[in-house]
N, C-alpha and C. Protein backbone atom coordinates (compact mmCIF):
# COMPACT_ATOMS: atom_id res chain seq x y z
N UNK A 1 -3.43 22.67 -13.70
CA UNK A 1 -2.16 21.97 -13.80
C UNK A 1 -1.69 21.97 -15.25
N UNK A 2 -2.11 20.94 -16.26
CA UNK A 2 -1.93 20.82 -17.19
C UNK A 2 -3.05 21.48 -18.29
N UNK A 3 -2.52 22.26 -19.52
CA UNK A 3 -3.89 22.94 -20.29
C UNK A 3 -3.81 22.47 -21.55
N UNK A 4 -4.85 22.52 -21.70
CA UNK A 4 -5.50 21.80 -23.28
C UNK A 4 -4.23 22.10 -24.68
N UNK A 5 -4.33 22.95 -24.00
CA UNK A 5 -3.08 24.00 -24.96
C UNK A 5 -1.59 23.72 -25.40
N UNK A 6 -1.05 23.06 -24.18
CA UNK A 6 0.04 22.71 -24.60
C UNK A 6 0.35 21.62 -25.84
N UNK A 7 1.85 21.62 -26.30
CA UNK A 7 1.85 20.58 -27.46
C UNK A 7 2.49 19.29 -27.12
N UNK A 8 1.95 18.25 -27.40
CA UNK A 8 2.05 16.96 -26.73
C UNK A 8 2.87 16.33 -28.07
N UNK A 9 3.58 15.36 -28.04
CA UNK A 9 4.23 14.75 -28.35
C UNK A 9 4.78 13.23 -28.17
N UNK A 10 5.11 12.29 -28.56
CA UNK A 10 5.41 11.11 -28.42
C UNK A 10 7.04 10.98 -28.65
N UNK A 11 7.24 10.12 -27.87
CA UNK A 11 8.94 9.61 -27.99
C UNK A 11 8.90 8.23 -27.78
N UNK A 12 10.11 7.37 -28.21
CA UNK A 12 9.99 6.25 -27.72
C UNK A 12 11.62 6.40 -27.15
N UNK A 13 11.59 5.30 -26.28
CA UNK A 13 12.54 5.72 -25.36
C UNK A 13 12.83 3.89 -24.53
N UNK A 14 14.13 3.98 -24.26
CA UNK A 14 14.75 2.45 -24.86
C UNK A 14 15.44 3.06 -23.42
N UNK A 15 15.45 1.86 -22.32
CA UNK A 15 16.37 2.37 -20.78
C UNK A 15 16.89 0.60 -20.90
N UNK A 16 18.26 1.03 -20.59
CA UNK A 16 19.03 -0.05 -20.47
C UNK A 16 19.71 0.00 -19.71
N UNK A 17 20.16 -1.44 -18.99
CA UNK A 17 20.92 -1.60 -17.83
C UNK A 17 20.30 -2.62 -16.76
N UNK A 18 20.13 -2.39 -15.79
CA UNK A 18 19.91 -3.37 -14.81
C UNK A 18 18.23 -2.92 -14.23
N UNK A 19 17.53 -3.49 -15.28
CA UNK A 19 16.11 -2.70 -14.83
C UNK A 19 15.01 -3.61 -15.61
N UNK A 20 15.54 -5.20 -15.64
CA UNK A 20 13.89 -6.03 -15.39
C UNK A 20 14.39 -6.61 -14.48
N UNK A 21 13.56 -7.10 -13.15
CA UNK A 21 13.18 -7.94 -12.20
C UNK A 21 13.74 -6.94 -10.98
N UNK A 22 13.44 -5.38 -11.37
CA UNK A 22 13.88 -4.63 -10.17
C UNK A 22 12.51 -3.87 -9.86
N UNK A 23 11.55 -4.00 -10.37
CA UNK A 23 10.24 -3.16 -10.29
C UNK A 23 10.20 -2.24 -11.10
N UNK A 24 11.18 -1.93 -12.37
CA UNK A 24 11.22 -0.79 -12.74
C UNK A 24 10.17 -0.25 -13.90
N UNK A 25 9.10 -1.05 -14.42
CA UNK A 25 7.86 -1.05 -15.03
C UNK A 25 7.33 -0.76 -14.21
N UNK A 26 6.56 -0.73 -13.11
CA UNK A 26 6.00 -0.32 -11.77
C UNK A 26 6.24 1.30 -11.58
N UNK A 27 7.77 1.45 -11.42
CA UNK A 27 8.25 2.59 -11.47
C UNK A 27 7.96 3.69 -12.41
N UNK A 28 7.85 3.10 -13.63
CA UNK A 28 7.81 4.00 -14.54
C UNK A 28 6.31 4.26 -14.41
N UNK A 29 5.07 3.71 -14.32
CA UNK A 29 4.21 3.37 -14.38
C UNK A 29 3.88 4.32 -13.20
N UNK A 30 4.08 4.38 -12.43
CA UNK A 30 3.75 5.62 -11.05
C UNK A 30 3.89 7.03 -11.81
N UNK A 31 5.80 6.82 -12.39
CA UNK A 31 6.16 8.29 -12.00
C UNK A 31 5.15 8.70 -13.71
N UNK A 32 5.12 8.07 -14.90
CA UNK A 32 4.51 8.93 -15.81
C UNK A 32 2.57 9.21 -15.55
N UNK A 33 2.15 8.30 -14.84
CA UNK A 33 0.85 8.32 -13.99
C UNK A 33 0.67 9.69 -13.11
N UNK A 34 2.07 9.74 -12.58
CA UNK A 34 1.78 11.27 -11.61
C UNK A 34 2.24 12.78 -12.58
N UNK A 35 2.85 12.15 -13.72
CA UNK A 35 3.30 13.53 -14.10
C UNK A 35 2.51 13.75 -16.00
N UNK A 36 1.74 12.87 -15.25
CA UNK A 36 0.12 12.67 -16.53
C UNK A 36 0.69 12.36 -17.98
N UNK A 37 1.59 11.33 -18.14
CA UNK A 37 2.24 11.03 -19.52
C UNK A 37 1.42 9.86 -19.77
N UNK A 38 0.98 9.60 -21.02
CA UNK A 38 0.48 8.69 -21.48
C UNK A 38 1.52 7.77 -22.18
N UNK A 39 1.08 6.45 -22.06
CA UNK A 39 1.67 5.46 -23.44
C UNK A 39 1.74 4.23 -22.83
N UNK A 40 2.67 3.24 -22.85
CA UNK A 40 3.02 2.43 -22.22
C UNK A 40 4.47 1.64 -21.51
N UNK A 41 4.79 0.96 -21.24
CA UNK A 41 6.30 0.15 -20.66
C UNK A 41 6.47 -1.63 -21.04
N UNK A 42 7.29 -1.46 -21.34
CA UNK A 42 7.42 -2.86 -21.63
C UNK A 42 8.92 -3.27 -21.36
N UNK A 43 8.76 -5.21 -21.06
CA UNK A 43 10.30 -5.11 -21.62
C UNK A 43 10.29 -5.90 -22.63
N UNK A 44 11.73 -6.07 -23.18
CA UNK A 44 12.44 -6.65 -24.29
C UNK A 44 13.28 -7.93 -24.25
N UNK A 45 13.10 -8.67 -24.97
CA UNK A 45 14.18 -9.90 -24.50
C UNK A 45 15.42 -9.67 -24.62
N UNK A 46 15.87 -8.20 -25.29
CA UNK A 46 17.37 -7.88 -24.79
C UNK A 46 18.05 -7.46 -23.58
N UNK A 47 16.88 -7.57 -22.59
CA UNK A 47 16.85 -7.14 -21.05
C UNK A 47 16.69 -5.57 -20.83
N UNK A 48 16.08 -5.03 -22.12
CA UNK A 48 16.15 -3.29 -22.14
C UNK A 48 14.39 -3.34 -21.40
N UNK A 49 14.12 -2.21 -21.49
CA UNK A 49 13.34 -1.71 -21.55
C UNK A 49 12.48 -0.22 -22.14
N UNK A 50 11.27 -0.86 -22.78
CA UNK A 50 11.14 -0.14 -23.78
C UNK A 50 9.79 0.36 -23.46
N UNK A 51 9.48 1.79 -24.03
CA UNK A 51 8.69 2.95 -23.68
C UNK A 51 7.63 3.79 -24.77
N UNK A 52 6.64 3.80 -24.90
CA UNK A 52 6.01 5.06 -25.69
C UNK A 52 5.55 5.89 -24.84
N UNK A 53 5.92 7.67 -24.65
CA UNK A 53 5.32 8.24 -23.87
C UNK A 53 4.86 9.43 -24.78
N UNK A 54 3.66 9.83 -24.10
CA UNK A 54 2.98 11.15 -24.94
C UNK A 54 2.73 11.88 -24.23
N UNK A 55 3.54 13.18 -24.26
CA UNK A 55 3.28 14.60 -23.18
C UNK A 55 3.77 15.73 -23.71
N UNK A 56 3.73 16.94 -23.11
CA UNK A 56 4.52 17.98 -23.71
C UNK A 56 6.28 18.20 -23.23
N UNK A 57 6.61 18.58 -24.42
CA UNK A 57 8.35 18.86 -24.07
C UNK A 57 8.50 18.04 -22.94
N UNK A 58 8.10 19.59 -22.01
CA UNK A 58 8.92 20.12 -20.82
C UNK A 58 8.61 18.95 -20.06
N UNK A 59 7.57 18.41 -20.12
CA UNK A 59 6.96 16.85 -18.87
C UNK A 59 7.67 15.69 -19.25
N UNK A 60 8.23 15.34 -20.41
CA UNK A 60 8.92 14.54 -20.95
C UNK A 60 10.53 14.49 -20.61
N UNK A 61 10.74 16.13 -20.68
CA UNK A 61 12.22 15.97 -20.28
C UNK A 61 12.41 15.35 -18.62
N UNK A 62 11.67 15.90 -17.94
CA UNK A 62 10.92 15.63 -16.36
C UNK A 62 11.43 13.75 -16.25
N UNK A 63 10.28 13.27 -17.00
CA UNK A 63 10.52 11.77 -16.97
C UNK A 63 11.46 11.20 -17.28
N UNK A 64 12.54 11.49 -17.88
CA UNK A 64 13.42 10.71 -18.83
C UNK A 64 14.55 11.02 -17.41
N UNK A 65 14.54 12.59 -16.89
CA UNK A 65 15.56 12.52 -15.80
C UNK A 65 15.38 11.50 -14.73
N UNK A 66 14.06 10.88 -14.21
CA UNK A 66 13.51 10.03 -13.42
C UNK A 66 13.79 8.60 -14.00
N UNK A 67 13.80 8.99 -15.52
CA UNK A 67 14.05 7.66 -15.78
C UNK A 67 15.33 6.69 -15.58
N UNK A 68 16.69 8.15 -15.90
CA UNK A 68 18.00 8.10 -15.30
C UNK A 68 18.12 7.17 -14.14
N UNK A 69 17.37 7.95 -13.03
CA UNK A 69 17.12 7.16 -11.64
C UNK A 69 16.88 6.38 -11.30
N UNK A 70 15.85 6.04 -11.86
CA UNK A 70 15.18 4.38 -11.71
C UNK A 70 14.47 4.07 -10.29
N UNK A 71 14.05 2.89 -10.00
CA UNK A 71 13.67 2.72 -8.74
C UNK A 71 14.82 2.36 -8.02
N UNK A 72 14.95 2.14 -6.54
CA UNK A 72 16.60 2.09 -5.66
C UNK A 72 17.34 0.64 -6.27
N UNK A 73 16.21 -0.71 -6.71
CA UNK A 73 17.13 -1.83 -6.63
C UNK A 73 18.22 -1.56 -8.31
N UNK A 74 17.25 -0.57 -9.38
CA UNK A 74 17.74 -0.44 -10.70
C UNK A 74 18.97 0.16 -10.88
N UNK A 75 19.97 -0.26 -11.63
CA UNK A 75 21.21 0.29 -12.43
C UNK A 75 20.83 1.00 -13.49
N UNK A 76 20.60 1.92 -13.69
CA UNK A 76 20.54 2.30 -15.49
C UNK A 76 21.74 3.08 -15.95
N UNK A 77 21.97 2.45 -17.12
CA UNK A 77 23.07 2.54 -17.92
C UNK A 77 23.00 3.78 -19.03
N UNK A 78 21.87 3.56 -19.72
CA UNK A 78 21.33 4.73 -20.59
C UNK A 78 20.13 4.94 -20.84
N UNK A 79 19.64 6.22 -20.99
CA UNK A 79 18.56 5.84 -21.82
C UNK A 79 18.35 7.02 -23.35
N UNK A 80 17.93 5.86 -24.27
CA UNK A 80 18.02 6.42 -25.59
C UNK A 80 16.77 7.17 -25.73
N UNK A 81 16.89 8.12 -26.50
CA UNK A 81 15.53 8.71 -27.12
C UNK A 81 15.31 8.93 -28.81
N UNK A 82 13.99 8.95 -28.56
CA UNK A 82 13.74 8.79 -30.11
C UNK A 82 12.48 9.64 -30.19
N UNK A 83 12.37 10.92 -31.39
CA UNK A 83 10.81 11.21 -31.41
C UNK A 83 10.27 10.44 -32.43
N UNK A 84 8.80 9.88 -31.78
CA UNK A 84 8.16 9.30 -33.01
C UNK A 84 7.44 10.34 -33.76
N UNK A 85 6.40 10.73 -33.04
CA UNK A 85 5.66 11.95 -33.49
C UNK A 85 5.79 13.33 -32.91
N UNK A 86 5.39 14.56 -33.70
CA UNK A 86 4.94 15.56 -33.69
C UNK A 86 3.94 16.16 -32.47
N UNK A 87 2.85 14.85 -32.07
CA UNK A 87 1.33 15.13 -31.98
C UNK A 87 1.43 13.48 -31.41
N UNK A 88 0.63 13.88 -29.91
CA UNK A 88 0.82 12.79 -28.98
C UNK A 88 -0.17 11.44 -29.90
N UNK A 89 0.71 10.59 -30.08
CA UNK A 89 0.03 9.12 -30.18
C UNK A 89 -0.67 8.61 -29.37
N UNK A 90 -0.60 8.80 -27.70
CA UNK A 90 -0.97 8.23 -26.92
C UNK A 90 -1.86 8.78 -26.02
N UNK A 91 -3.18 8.17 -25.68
CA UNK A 91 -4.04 8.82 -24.63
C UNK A 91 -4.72 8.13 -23.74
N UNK A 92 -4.86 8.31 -22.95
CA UNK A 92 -5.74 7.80 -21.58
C UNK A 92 -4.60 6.96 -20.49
N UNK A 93 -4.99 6.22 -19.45
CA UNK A 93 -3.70 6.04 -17.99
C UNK A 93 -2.19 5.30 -19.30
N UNK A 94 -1.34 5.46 -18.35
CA UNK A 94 -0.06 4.68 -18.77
C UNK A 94 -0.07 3.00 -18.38
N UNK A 95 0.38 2.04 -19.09
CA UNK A 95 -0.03 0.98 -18.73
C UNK A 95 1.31 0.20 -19.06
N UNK A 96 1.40 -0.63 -18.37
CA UNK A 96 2.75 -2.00 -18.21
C UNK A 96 1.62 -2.82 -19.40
N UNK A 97 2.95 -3.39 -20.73
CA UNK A 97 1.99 -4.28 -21.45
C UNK A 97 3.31 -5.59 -20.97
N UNK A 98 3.01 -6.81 -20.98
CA UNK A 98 3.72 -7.58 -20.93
C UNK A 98 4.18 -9.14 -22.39
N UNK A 99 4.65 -8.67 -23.11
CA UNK A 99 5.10 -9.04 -24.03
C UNK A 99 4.94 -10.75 -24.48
């Protein structure tokens, strides 16, 4: 599936809109779990929700389109991106931290 080889990377990534108290930490938490992204989900007391994920490119662009989507009850409005690093920050399952 995935090879040692590829170049992994970190972003942080800011989804806004109608996406705390819709499951959408849950959500995210599946879909970067199945498409092997590391980091974590959180939210924000600005009602955003906020992201570190570590994968290559192409798996990243993957998530962020999912992220568009959201789960069915979520609105999302935007979502921002940001690279932090070069060289994935993040390793082992994806995890909901709760603030």
């Amino acid at each position: 599936m995935s090879s040692g080889s590829s170049a992994r990377v970190t972003e942080i990534l800011k989804v806004t809109g109608q996406v705390q108290g819709v499951g959408y930490r849950a959500f995210v938490q599946r879909v970067a779990t199945r498409l092997e992204v590391s980091g974590f989900v959180e939210n924000r007391p600005d009602g955003s929700v906020y992201l570190e994920a570590s994968g290559s490119p192409d798996v990243l662009e993957k998530l962020v389109a999912l992220l568009r989507k959201g789960p069915p009850a979520s609105t999302v409005l935007d979502v921002e991106r940001k690279k932090l690093q070069e060289t994935a920050l993040h390793v082992g399952p994806f995890e909901i931290r709760r603030p």
